[in-house]
Structures are given as structure tokens and as C-alpha cells.
N, C-alpha and C. Protein backbone atom coordinates (compact mmCIF):
# COMPACT_ATOMS: atom_id res chain seq x y z
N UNK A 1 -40.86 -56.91 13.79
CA UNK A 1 -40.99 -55.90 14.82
C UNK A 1 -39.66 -55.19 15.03
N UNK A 2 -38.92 -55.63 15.15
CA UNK A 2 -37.20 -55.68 15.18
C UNK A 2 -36.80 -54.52 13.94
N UNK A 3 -37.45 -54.83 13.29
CA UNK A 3 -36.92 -53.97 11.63
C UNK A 3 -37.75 -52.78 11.58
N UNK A 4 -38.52 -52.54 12.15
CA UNK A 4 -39.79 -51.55 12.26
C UNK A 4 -39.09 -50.58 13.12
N UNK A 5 -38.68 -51.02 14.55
CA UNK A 5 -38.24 -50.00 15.68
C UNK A 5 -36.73 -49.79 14.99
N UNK A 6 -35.56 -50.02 14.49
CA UNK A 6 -34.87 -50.02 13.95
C UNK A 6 -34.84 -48.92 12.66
N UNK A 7 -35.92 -49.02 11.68
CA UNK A 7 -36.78 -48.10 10.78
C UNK A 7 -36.61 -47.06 11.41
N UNK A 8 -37.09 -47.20 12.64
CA UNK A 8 -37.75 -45.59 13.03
C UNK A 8 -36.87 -44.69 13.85
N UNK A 9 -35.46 -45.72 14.23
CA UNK A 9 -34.67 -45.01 14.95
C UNK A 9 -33.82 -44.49 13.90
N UNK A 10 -33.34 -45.05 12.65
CA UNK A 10 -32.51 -45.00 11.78
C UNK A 10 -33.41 -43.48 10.64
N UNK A 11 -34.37 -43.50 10.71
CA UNK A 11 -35.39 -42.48 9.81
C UNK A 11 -35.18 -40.98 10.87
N UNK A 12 -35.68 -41.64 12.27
CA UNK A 12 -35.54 -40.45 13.05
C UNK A 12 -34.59 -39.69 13.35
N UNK A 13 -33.11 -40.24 13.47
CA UNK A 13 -32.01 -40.10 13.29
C UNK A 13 -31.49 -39.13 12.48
N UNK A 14 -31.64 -39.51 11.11
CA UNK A 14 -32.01 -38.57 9.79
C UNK A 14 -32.89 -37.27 9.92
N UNK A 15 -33.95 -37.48 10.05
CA UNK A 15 -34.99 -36.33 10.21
C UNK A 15 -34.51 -35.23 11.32
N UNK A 16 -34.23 -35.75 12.81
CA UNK A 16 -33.71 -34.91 13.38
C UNK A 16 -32.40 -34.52 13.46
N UNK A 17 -31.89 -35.13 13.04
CA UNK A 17 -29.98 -34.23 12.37
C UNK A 17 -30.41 -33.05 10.96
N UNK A 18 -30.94 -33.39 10.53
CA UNK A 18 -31.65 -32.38 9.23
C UNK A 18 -32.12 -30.95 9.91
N UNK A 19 -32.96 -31.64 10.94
CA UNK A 19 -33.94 -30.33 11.19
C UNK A 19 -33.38 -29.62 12.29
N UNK A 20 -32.13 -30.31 12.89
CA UNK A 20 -31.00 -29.37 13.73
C UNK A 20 -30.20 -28.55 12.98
N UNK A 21 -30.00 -28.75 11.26
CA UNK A 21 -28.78 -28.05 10.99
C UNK A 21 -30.10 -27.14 10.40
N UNK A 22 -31.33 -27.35 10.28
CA UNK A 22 -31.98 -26.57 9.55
C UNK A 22 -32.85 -25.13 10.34
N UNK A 23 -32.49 -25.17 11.66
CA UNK A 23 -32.91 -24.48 12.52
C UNK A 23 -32.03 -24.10 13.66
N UNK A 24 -31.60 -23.05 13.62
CA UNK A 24 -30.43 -22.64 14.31
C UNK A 24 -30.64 -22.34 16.15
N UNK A 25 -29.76 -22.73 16.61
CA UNK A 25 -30.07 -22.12 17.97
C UNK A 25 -31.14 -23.32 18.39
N UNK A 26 -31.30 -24.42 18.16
CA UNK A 26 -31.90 -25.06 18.62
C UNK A 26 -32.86 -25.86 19.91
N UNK A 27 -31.97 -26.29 20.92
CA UNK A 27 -31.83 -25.91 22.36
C UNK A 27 -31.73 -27.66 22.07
N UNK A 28 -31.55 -28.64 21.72
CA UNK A 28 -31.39 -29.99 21.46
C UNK A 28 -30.05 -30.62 21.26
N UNK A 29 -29.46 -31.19 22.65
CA UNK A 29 -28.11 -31.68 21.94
C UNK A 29 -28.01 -33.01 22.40
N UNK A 30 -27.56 -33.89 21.73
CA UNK A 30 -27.24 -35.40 22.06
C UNK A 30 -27.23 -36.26 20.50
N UNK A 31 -27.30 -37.15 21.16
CA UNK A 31 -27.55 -38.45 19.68
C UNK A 31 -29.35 -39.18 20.11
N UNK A 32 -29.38 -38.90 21.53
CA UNK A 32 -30.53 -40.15 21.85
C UNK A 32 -31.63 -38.99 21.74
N UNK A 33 -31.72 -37.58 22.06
CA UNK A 33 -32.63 -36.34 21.58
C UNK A 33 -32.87 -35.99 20.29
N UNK A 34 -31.80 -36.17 19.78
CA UNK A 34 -32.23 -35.58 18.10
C UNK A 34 -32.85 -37.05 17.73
N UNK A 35 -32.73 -38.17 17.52
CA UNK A 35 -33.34 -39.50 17.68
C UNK A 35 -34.92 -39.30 17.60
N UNK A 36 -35.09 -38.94 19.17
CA UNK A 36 -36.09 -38.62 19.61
C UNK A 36 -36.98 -37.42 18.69
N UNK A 37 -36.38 -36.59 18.26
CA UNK A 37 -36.87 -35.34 18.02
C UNK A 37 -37.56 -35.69 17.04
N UNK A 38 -36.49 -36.61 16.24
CA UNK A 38 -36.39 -37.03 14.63
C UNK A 38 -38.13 -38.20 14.40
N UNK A 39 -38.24 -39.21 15.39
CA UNK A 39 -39.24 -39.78 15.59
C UNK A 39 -40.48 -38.89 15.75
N UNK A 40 -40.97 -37.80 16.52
CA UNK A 40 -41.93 -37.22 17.08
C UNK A 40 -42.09 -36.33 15.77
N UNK A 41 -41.42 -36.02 15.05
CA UNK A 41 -41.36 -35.04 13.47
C UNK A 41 -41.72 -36.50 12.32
N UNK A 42 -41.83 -37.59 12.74
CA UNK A 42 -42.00 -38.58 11.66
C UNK A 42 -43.59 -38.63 12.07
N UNK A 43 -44.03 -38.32 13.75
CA UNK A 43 -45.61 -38.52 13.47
C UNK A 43 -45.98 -37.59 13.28
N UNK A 44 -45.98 -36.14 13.51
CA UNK A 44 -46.39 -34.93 13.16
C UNK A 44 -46.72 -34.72 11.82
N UNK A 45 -45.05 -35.14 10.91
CA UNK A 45 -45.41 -35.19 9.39
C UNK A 45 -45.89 -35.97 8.68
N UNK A 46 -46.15 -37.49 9.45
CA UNK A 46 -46.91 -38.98 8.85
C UNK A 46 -48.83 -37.99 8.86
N UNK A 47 -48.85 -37.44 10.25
CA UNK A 47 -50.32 -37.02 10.93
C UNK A 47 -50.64 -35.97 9.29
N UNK A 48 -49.59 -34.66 9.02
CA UNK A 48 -49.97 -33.42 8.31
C UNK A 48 -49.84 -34.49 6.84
N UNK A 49 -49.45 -34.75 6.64
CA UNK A 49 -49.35 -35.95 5.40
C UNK A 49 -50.58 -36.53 5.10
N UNK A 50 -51.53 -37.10 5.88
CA UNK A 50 -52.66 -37.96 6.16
C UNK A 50 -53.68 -36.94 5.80
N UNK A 51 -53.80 -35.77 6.88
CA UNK A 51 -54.79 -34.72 6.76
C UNK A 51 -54.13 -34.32 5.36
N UNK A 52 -53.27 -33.63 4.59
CA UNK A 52 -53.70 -33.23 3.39
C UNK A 52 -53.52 -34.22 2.14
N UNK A 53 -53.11 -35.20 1.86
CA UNK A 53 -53.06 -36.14 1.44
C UNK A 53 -54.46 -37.23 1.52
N UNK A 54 -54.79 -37.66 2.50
CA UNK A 54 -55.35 -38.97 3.09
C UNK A 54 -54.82 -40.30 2.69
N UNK A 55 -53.09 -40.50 2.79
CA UNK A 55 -53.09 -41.19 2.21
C UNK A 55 -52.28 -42.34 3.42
N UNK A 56 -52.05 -43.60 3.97
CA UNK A 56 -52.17 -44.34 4.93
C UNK A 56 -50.48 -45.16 4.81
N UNK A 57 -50.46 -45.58 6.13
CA UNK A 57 -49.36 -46.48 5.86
C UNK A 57 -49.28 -48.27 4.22
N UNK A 58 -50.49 -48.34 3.83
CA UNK A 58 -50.78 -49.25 3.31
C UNK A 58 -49.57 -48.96 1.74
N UNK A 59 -49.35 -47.37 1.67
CA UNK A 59 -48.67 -47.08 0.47
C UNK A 59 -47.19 -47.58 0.59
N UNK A 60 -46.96 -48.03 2.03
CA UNK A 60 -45.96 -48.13 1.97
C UNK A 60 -44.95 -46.99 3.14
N UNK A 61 -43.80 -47.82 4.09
CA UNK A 61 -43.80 -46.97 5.04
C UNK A 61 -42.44 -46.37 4.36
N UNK A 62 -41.68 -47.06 3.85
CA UNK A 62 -40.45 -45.87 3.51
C UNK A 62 -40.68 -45.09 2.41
N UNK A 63 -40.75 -44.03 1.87
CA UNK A 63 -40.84 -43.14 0.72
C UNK A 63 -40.48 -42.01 1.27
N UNK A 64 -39.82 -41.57 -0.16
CA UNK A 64 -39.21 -40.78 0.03
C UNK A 64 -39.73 -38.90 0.63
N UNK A 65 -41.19 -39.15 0.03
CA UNK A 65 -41.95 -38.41 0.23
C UNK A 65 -42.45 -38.39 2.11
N UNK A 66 -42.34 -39.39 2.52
CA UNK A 66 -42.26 -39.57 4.05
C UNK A 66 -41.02 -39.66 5.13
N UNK A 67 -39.70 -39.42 4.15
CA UNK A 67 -38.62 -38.90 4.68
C UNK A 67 -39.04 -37.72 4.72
N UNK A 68 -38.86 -36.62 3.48
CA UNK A 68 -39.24 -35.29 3.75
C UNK A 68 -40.42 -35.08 4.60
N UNK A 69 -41.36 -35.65 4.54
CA UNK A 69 -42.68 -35.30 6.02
C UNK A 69 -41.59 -35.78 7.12
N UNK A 70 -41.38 -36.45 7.50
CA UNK A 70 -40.24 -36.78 8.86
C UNK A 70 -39.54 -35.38 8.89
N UNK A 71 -38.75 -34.89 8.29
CA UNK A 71 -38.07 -33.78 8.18
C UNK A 71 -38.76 -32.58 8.45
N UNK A 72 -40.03 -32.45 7.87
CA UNK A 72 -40.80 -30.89 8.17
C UNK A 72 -41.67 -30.99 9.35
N UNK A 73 -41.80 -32.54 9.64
CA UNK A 73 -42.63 -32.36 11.07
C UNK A 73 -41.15 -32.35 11.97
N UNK A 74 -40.34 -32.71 12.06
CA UNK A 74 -39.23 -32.61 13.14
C UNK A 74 -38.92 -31.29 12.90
N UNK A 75 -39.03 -30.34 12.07
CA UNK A 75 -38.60 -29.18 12.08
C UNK A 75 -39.27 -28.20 12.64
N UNK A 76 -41.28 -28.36 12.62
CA UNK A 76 -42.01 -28.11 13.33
C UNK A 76 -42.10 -28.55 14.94
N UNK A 77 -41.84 -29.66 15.00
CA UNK A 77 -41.38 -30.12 16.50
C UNK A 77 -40.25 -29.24 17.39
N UNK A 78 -39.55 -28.87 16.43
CA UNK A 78 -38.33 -27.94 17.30
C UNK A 78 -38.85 -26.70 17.27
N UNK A 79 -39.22 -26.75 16.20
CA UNK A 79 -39.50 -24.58 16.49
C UNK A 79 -40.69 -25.02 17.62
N UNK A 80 -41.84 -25.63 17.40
CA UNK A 80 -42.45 -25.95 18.75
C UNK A 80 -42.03 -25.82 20.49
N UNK A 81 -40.93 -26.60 20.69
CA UNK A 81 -40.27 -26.99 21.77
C UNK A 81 -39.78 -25.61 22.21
N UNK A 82 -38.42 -25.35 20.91
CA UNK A 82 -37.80 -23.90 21.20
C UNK A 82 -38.39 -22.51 21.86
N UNK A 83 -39.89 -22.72 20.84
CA UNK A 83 -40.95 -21.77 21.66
C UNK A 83 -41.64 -21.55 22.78
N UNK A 84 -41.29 -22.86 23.61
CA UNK A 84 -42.29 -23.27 24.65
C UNK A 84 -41.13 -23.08 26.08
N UNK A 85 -39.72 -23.77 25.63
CA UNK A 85 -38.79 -23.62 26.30
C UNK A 85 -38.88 -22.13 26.63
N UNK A 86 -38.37 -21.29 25.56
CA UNK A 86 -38.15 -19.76 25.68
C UNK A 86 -39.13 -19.42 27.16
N UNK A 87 -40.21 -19.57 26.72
CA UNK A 87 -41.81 -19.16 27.47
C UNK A 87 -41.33 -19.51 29.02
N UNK A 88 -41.01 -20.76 28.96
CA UNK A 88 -40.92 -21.37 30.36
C UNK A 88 -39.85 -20.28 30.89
N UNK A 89 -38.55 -20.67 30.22
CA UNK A 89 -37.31 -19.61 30.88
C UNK A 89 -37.61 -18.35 31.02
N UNK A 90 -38.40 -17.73 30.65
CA UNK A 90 -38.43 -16.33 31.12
C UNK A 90 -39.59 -15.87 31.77
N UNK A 91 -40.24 -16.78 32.19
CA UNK A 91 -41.43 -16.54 32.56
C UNK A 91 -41.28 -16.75 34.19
């Protein structure tokens, strides 16, 4: 259990430092947010992975192919947020 939450902070970590330098103007700053960001882009892209794929945790949870899904769902997660933020602030 220990190595799992650890996994996911250390993956998320990764994913959302990626998808901060990969999207400018972000509105995300810290270590424990991009963390965060980085996790919520690991289920988004585990979820878009599944739907076009169908393929399950049983393959195996680290691959490399599920780093990059971590990465394009955290990148979708921010342009998400960024968009919603904007909305709120000027609205």
C-alpha cells in the first residue's frame, strides 16, 4: 500500500512538472499542487487510455506508455482548470 501511494506521488510529480513547463501561464504554483495536478492527469489519462485502448491496470501499472497518459491527462487537467479559473475571474 505504502509503495502504491508513493508510485503515485512520485509519477504525479513527474506528470505535473511536465505539463507545467508544457503549458504556459499556468495559474499552478507549489510542489504539493503540481503533485496534485500530476495525480488527477494520471486518472484522466489512465480513464482516456481505457476508453481508447480498453486496456486495465492488470497490464501492469508502471509503463511507459502510462507515464505519457499521466502527462497528457495532467496537461488536459490544466488547460481545464486554467479555463474555468479565467471564467470565474472575470465573470
Amino acid at each position: 500500500m505504502f509503495s502504491t501511494i508513493l508510485t503515485m506521488i512520485i509519477v504525479g510529480a513527474i506528470a505535473g512538472f511536465v505539463a507545467r513547463l508544457l503549458v504556459s501561464n499556468d495559474g499552478v504554483s507549489g510542489v504539493v499542487p503540481t503533485i496534485v495536478l500530476g495525480i488527477i492527469g494520471s486518472f484522466v489519462g489512465g480513464f482516456l487510455g481505457y476508453l481508447l485502448f480498453g486496456h486495465d491496470a492488470a497490464s501492469g501499472a508502471i509503463q511507459p506508455s502510462g507515464i505519457i497518459g499521466s502527462i497528457i491527462g495532467s496537461v488536459i487537467a490544466l488547460l481545464v482548470y486554467r479555463s474555468t479559473r479565467r471564467r470565474s475571474v472575470t465573470a
